[in-house]
N, C-alpha and C. Protein backbone atom coordinates (compact mmCIF):
# COMPACT_ATOMS: atom_id res chain seq x y z
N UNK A 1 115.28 163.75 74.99
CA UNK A 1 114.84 164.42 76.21
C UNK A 1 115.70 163.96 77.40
N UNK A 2 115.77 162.47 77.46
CA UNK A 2 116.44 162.56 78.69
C UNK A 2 117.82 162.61 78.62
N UNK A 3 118.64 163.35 77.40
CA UNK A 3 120.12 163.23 77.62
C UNK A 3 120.46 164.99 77.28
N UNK A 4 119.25 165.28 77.09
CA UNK A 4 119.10 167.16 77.89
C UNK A 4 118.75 167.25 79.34
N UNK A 5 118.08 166.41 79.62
CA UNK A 5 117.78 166.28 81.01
C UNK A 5 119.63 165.99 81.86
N UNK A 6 120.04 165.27 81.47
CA UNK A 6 121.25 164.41 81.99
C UNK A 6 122.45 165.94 81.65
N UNK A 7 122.70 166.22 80.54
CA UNK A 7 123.46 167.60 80.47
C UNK A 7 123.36 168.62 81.20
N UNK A 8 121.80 168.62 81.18
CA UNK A 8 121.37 169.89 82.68
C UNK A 8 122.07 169.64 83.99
N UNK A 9 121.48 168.53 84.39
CA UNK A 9 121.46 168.32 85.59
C UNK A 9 123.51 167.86 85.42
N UNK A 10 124.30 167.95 84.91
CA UNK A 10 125.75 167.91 85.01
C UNK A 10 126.09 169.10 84.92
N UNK A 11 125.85 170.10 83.91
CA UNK A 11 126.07 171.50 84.04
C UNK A 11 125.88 172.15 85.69
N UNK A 12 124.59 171.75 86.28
CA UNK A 12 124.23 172.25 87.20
C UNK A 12 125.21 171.33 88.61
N UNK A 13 125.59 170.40 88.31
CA UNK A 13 126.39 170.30 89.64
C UNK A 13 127.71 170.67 89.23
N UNK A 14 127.87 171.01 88.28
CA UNK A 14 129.92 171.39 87.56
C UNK A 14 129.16 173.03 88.26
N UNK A 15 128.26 173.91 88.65
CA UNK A 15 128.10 175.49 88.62
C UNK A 15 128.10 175.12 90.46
N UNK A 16 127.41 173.74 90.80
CA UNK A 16 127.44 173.67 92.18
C UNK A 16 128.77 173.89 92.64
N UNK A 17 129.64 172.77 92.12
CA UNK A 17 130.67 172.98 92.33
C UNK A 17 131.83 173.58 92.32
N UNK A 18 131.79 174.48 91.12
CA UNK A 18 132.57 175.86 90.82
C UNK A 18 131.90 176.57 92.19
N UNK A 19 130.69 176.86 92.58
CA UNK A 19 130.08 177.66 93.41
C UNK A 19 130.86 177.35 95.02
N UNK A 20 131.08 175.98 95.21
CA UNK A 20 131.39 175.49 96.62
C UNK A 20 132.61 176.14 96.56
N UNK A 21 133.20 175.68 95.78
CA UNK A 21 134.92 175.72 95.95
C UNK A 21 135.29 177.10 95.64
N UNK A 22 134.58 177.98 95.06
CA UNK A 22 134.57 179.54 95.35
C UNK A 22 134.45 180.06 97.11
N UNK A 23 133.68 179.42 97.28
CA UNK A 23 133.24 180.15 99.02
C UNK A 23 134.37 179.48 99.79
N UNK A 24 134.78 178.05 99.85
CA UNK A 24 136.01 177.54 100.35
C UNK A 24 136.90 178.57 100.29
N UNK A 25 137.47 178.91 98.91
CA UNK A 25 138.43 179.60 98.74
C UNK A 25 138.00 181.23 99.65
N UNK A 26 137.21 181.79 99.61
CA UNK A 26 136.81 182.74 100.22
C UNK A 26 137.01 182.36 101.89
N UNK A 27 136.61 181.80 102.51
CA UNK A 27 136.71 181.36 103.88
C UNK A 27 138.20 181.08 104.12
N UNK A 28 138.88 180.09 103.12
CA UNK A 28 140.08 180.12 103.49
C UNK A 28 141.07 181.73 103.50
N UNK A 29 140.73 182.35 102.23
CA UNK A 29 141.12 183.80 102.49
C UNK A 29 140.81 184.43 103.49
N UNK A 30 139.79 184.19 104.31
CA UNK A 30 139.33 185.23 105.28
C UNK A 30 139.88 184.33 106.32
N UNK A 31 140.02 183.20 106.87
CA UNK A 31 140.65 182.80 107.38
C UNK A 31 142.81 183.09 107.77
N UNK A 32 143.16 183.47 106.48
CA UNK A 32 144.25 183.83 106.31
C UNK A 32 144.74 185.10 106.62
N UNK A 33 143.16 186.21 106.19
CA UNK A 33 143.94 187.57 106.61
C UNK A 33 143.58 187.60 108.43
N UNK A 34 142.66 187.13 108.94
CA UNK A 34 142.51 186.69 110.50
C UNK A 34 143.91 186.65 110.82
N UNK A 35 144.20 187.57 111.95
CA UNK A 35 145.67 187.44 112.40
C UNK A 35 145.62 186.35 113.79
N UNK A 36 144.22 186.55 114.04
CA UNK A 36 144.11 185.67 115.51
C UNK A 36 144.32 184.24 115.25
N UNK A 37 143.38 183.74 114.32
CA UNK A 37 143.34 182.51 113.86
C UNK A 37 144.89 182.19 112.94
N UNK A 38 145.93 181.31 113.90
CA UNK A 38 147.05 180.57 113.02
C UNK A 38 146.65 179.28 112.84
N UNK A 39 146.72 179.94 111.35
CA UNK A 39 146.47 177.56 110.57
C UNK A 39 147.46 178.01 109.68
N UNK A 40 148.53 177.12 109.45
CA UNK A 40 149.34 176.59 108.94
C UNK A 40 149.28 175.50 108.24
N UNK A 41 149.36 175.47 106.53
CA UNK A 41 148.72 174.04 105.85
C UNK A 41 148.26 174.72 105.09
């Protein structure tokens, strides 16, 4: 039980984290097609 418990709860922050770094990437895209906003980097 508790090393289904322990797999869950790792699956679920590896989906957190696929999830974060999806919207990053999204913000940074929308950030990029923004002609007003120059960031360079």
């Amino acid at each position: 039980m508790k090393y289904k418990e322990l797999t869950f709860q790792n699956t679920l922050s590896l989906i957190i984290i696929n999830h974060t770094a999806f919207t990053k990437q999204e913000i940074l895209a929308s950030f990029r097609t923004t002609p007003t906003i120059d960031t360079k980097g």
